[in-house]
N, C-alpha and C. Protein backbone atom coordinates (compact mmCIF):
# COMPACT_ATOMS: atom_id res chain seq x y z
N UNK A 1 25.89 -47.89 -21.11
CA UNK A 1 26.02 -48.02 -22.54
C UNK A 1 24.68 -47.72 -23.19
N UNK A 2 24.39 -47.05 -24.57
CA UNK A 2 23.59 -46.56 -24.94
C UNK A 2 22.57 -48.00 -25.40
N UNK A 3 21.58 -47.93 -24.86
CA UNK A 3 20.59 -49.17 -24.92
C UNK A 3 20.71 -49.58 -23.60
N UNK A 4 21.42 -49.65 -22.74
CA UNK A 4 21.20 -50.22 -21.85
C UNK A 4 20.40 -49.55 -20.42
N UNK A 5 20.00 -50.59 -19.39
CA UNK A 5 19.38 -50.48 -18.46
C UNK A 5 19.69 -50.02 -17.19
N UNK A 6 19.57 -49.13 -15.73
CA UNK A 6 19.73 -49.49 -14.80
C UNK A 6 18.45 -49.06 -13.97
N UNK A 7 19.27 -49.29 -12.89
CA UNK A 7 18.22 -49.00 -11.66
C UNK A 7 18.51 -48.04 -10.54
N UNK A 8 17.53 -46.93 -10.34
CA UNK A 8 18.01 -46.52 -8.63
C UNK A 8 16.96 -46.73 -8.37
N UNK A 9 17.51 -46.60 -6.89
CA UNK A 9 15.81 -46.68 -5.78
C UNK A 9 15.47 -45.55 -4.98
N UNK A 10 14.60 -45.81 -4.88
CA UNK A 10 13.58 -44.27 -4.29
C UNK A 10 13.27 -44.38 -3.00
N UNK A 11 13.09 -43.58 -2.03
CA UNK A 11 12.27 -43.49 -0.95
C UNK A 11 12.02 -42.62 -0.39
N UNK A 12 11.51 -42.69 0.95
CA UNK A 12 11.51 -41.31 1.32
C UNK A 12 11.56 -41.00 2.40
N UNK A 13 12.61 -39.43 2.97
CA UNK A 13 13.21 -39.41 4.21
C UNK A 13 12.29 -39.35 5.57
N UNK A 14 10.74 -39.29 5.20
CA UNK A 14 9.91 -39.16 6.37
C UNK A 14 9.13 -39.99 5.72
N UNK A 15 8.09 -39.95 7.18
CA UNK A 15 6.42 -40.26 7.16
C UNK A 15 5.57 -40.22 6.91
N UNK A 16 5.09 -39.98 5.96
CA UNK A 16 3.78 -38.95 5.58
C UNK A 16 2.18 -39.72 6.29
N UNK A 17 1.40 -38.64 6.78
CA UNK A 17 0.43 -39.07 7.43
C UNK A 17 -0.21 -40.03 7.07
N UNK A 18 -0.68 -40.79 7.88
CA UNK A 18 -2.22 -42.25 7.52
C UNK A 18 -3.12 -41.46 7.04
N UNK A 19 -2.87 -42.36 5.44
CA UNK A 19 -4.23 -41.68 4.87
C UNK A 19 -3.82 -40.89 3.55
N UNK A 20 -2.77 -40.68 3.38
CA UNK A 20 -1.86 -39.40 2.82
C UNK A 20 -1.11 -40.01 1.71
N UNK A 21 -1.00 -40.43 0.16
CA UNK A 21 -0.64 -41.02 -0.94
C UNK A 21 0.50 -39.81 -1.68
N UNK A 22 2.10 -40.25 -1.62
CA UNK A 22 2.75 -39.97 -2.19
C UNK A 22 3.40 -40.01 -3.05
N UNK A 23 3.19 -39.17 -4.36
CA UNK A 23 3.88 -39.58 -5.52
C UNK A 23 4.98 -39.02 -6.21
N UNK A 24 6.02 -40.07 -6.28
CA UNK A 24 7.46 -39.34 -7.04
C UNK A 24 7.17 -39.57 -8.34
N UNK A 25 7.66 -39.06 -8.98
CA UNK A 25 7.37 -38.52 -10.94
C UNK A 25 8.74 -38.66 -10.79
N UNK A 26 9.27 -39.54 -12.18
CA UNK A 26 10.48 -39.01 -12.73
C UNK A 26 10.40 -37.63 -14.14
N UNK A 27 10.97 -37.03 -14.27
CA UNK A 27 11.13 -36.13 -15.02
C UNK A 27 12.53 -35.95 -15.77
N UNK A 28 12.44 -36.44 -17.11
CA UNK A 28 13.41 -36.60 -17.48
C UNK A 28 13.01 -35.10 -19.02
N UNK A 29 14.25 -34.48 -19.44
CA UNK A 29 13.78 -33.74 -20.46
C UNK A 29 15.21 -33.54 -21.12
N UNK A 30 16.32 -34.60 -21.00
CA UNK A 30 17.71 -34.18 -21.69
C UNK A 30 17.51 -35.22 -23.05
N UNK A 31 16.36 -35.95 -23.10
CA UNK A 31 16.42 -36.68 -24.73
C UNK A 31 17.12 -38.12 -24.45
N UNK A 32 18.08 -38.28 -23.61
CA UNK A 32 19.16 -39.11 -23.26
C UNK A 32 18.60 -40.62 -22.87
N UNK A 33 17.36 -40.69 -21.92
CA UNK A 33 17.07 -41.54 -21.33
C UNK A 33 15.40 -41.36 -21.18
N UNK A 34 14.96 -42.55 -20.76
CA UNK A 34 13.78 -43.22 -20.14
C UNK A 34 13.93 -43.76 -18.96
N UNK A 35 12.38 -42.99 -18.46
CA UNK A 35 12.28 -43.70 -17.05
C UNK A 35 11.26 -44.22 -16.52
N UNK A 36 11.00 -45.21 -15.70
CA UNK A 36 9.99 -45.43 -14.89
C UNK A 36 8.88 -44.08 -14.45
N UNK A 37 7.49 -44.41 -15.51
CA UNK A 37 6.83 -43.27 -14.77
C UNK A 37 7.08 -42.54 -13.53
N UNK A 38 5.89 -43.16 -12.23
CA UNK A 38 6.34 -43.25 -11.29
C UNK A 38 6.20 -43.95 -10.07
N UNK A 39 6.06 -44.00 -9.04
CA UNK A 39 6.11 -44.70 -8.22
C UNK A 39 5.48 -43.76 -6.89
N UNK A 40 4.23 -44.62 -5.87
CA UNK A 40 3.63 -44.20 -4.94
C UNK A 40 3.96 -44.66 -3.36
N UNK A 41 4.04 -43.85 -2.27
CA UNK A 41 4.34 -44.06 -1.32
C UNK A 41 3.22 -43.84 -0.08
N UNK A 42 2.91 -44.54 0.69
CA UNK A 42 2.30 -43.80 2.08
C UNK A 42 3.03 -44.27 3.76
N UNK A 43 2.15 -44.15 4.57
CA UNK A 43 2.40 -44.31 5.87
C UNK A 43 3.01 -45.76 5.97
N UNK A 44 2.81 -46.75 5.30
CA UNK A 44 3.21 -47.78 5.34
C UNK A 44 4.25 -48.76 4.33
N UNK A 45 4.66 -47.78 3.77
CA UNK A 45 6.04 -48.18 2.67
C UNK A 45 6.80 -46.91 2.37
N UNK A 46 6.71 -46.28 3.34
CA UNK A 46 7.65 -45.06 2.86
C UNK A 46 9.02 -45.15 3.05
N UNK A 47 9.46 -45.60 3.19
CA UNK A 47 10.65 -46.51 3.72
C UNK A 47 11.28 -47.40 3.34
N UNK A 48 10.46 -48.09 2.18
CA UNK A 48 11.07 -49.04 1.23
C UNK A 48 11.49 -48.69 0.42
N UNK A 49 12.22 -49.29 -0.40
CA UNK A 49 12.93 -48.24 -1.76
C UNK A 49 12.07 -48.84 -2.75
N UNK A 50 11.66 -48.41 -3.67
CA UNK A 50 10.94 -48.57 -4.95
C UNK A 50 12.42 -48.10 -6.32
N UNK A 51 12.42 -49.07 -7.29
CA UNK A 51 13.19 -48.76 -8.16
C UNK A 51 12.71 -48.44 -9.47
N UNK A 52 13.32 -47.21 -10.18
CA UNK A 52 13.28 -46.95 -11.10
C UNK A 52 14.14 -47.10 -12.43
N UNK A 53 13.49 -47.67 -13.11
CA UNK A 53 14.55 -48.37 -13.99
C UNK A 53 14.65 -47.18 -15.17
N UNK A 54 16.08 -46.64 -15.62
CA UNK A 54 16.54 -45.88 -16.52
C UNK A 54 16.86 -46.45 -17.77
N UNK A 55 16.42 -46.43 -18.65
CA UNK A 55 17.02 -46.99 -19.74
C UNK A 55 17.81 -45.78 -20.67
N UNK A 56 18.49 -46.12 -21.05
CA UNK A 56 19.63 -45.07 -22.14
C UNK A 56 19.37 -45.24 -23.67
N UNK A 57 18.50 -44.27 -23.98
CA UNK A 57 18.41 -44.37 -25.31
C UNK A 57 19.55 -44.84 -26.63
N UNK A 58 19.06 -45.47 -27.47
CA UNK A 58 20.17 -45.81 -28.50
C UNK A 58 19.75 -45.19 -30.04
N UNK A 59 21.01 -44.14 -29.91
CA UNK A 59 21.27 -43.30 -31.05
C UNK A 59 22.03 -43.80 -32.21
N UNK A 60 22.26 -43.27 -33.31
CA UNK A 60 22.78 -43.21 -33.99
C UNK A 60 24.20 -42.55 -34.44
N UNK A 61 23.99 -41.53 -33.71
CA UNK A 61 25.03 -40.61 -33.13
C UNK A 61 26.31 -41.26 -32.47
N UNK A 62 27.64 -40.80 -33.39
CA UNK A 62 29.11 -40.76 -32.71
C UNK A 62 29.10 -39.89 -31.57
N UNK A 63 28.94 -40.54 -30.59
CA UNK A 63 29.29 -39.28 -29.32
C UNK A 63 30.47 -39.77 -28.76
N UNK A 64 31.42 -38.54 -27.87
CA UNK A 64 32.16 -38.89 -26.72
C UNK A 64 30.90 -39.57 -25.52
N UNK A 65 31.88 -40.18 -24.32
CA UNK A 65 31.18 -40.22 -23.26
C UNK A 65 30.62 -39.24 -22.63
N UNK A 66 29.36 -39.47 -22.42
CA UNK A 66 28.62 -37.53 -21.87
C UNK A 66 27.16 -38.86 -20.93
N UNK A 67 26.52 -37.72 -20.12
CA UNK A 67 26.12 -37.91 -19.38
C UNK A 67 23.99 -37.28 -19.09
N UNK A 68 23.36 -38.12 -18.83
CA UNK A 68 21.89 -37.91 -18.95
C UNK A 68 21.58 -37.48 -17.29
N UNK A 69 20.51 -36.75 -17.24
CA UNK A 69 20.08 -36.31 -15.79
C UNK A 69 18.74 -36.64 -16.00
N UNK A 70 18.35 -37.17 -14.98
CA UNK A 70 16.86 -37.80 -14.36
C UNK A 70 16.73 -36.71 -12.83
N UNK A 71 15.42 -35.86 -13.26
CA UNK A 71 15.21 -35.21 -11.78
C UNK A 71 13.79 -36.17 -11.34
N UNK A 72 13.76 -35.83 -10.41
CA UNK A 72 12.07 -36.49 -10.19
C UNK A 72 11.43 -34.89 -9.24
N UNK A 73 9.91 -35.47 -9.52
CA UNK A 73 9.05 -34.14 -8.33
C UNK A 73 8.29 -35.24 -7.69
N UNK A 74 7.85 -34.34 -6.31
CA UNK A 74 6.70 -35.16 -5.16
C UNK A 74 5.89 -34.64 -5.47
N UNK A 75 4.57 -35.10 -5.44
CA UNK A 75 3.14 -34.35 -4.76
C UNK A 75 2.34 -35.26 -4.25
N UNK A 76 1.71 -34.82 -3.20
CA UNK A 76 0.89 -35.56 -2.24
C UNK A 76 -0.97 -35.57 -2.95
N UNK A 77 -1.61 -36.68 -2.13
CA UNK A 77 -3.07 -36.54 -2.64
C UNK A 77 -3.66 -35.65 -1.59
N UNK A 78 -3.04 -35.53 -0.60
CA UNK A 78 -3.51 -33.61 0.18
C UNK A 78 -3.03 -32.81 0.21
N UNK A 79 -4.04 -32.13 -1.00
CA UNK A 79 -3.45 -30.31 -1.15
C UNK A 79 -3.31 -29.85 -0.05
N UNK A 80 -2.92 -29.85 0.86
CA UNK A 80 -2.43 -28.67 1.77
C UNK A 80 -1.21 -29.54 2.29
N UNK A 81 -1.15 -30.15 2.43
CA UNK A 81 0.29 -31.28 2.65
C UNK A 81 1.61 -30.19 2.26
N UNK A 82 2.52 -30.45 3.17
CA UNK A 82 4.02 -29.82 3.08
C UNK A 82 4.57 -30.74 2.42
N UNK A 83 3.53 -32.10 1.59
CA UNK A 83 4.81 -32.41 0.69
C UNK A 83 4.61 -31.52 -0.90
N UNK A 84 3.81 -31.12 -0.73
CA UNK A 84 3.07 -30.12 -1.88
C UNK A 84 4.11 -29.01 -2.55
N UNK A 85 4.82 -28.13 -1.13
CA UNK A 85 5.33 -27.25 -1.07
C UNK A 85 6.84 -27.26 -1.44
N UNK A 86 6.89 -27.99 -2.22
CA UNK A 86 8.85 -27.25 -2.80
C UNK A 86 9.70 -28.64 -2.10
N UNK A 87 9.21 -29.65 -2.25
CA UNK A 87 10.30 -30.69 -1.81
C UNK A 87 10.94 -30.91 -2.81
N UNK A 88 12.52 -30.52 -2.83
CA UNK A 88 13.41 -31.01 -3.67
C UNK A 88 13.88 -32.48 -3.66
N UNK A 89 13.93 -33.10 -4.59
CA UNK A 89 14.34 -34.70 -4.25
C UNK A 89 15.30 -34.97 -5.03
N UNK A 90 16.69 -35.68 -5.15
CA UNK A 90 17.45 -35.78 -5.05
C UNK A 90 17.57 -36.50 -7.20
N UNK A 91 18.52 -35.70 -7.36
CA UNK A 91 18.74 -35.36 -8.95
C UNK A 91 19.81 -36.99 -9.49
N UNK A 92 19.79 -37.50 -10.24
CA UNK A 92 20.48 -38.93 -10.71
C UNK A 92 20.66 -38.79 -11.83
N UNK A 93 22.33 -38.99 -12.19
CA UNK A 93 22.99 -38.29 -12.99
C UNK A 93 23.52 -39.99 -13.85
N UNK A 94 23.22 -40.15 -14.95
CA UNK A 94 23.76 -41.55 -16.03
C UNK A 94 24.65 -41.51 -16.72
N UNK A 95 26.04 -42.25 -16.29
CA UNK A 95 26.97 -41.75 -17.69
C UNK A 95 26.75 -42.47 -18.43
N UNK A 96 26.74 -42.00 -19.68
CA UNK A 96 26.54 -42.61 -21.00
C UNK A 96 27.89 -43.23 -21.95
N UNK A 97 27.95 -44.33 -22.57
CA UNK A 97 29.18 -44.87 -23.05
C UNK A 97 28.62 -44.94 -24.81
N UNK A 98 28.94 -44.32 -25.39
CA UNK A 98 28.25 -44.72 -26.69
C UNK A 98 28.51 -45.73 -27.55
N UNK A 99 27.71 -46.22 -27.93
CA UNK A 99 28.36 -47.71 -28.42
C UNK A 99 28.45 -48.04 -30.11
N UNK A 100 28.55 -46.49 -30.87
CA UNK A 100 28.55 -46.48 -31.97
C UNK A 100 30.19 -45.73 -32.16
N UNK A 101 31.00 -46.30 -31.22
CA UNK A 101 32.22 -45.95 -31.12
C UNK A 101 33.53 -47.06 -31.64
């Protein structure tokens, strides 16, 4: 519902080396929503889920039910790191309920 909150959680499918600081970015650019900056990972919590909380902007706007996309990007604190290189991470899609209905 428009104003309201949720959560997904993050992690990540490997290891990244001792020593090696990973950061997911949310990237949001549909207007729809807010997100949790972002959130950092290494050798020793990569594996935990970290949550990002979405909030759903509240418009003014009569809308039907329609829907916000949250992508996120990685990059590592070593440039030469393969997490550098084109890791796609997994896209989170919000349906929206408008509540000026």
């Amino acid at each position: 519902v428009e104003g309201g909150s949720t959560g997904t959680n993050v992690r990540l499918q490997s290891q990244p080396p001792v020593g090696e600081t990973i950061t997911v970015t949310s990237v949001v650019s549909d207007g729809q929503t807010t997100v949790t900056a972002s959130r950092q990972y290494n050798s020793t919590n990569w594996n935990s889920p970290k949550t990002f909380t979405v909030t759903v902007i509240n418009d003014t706007l009569v809308e039907s039910a329609h829907s916000g996309t949250v992508n996120f990007s990685v990059s590592s604190s070593n440039p030469a790191s393969a997490w550098n290189l084109g890791v796609v991470p997994n896209t989170f899609v919000v349906g929206i309920v408008d509540n000026e209905i």
